[in-house]
Protein backbone atom coordinates (compact mmCIF):
# COMPACT_ATOMS: atom_id res chain seq x y z
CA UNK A 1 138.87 124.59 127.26
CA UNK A 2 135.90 127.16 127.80
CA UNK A 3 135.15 125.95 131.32
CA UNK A 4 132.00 124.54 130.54
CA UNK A 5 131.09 120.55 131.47
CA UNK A 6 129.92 119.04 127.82
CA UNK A 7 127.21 118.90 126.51
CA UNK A 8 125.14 115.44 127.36
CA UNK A 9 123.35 116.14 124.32
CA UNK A 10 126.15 116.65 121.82
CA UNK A 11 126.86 119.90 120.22
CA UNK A 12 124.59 120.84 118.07
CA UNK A 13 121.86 120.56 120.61
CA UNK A 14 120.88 117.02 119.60
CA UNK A 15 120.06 113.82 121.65
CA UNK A 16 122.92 111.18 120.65
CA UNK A 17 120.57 108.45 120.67
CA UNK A 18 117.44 109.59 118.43
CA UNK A 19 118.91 112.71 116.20
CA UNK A 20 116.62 114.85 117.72
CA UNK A 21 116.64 118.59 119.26
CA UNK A 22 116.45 118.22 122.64
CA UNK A 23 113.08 119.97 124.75
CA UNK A 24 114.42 123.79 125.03
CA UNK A 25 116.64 123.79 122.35
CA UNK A 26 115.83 127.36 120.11
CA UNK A 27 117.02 126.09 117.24
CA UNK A 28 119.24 128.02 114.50
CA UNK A 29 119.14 131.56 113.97
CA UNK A 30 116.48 131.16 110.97
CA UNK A 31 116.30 133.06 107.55
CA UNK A 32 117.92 136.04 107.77
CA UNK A 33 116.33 137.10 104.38
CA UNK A 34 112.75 135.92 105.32
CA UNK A 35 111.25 139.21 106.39
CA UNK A 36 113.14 141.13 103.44
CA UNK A 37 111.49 138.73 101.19
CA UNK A 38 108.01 139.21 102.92
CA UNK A 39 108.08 142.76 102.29
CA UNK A 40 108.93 142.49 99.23
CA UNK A 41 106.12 139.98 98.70
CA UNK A 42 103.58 142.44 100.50
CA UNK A 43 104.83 145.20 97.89
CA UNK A 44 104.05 142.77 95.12
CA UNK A 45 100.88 141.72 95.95
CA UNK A 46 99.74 145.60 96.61
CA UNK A 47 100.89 146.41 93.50
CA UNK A 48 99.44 143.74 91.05
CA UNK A 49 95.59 143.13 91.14
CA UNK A 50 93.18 140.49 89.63
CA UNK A 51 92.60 142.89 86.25
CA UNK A 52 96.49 142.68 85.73
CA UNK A 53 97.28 138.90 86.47
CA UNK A 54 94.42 138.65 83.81
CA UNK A 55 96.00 140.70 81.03
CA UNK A 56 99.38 139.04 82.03
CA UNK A 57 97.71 135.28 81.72
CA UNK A 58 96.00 136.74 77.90
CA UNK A 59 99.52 137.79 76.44
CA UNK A 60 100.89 134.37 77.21
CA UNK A 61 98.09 132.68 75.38
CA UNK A 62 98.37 135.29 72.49
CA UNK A 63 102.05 134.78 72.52
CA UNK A 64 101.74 131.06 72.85
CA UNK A 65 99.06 130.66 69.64
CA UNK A 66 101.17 132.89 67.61
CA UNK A 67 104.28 130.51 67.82
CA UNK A 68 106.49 131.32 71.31
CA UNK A 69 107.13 127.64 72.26
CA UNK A 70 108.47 129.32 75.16
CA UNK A 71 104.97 130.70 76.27
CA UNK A 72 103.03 127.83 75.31
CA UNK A 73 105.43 125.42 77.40
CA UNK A 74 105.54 127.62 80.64
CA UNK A 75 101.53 128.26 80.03
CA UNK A 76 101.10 124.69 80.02
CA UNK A 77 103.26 123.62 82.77
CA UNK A 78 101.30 126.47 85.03
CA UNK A 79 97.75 125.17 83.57
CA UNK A 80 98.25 121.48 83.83
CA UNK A 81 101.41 120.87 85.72
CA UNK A 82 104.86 119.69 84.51
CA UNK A 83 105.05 117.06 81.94
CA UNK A 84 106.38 113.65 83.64
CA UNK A 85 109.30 112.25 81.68
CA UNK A 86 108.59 108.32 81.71
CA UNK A 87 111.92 106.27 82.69
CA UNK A 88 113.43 104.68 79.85
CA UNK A 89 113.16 100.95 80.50
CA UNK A 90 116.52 98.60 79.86
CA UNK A 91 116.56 96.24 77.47
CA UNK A 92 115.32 92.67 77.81
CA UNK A 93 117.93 90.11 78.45
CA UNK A 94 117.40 87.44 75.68
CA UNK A 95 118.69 84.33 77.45
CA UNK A 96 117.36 85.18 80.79
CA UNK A 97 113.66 85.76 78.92
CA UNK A 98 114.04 82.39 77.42
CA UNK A 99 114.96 80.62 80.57
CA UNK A 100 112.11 82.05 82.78
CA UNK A 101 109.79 81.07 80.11
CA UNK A 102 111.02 77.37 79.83
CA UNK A 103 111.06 76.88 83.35
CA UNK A 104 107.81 74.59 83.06
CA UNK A 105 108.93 72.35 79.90
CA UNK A 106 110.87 68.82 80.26
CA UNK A 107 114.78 68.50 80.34
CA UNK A 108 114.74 67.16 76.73
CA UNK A 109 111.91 69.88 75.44
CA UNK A 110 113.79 72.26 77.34
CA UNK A 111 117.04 71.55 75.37
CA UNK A 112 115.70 71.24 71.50
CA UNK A 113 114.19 74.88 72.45
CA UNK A 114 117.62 76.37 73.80
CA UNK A 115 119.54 75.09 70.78
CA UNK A 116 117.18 76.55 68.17
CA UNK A 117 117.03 79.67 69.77
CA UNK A 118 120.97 79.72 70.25
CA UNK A 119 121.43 79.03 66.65
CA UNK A 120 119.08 81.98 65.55
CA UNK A 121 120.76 84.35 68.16
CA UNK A 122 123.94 83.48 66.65
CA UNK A 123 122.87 84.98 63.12
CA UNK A 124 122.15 88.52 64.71
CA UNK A 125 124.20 91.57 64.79
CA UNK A 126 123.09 91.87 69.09
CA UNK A 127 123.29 88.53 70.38
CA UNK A 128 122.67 89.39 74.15
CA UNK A 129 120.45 91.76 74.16
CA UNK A 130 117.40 93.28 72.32
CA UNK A 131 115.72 96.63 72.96
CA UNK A 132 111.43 96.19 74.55
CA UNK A 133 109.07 96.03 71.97
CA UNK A 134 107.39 99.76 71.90
């Protein structure tokens, strides 16, 4: 025991009801990189001017016509942002497809249309499921 009453804010400086830092808390110690980083940022930008971003930006499209997927991909991805992949969408449920869409017709309608379509089912290799049209 340190001596010290606890904490009615928990130990990390945090009110136990809401999660949040508590008025005059300072917070962690930061970044202890961030102002090696800036300077080395500062050097960087001192060093490289508009002329040589420009000649840096022509070899990637020379590189990139002449071939270097590599070039080409990271020149496009800086020019017109990352491609998006599009999810891949699951495959459609058969019997549930058939059910939603018979949902209107009459019990004996209803049951004529079930047994055909269970007897075709029945002849192919994937009887539950079938990949989206695409």
């Amino acid at each position: 025991m340190t001596g010290q009453p606890p904490s009615p804010n928990g130990a990390d400086g945090r009110d136990l009801k809401t999660g949040r830092f508590v008025a005059g808390n300072r917070g962690g110690p930061g970044n202890p990189f961030a102002s090696k980083v800036a300077r080395l940022k500062s050097a960087l930008l001192e060093s490289v001017d508009e002329q040589d971003v420009r000649d840096v930006i022509a070899s990637l499209v020379h590189q990139a016509k002449n071939g270097d997927t590599v070039a080409a991909m990271f020149l496009l991805d800086r020019a017109l942002g990352p491609a998006k992949e599009e999810p891949e969408e699951p495959p459609v449920d058969v019997k549930e497809l058939v059910l939603h869409c018979l949902e209107g017709l009459s019990g004996f309608a209803r049951r004529q249309i079930i047994e055909i379509i269970e007897q075709e089912v029945q002849q192919t290799e994937s009887p539950e499921v079938i990949p989206r049209p695409g």
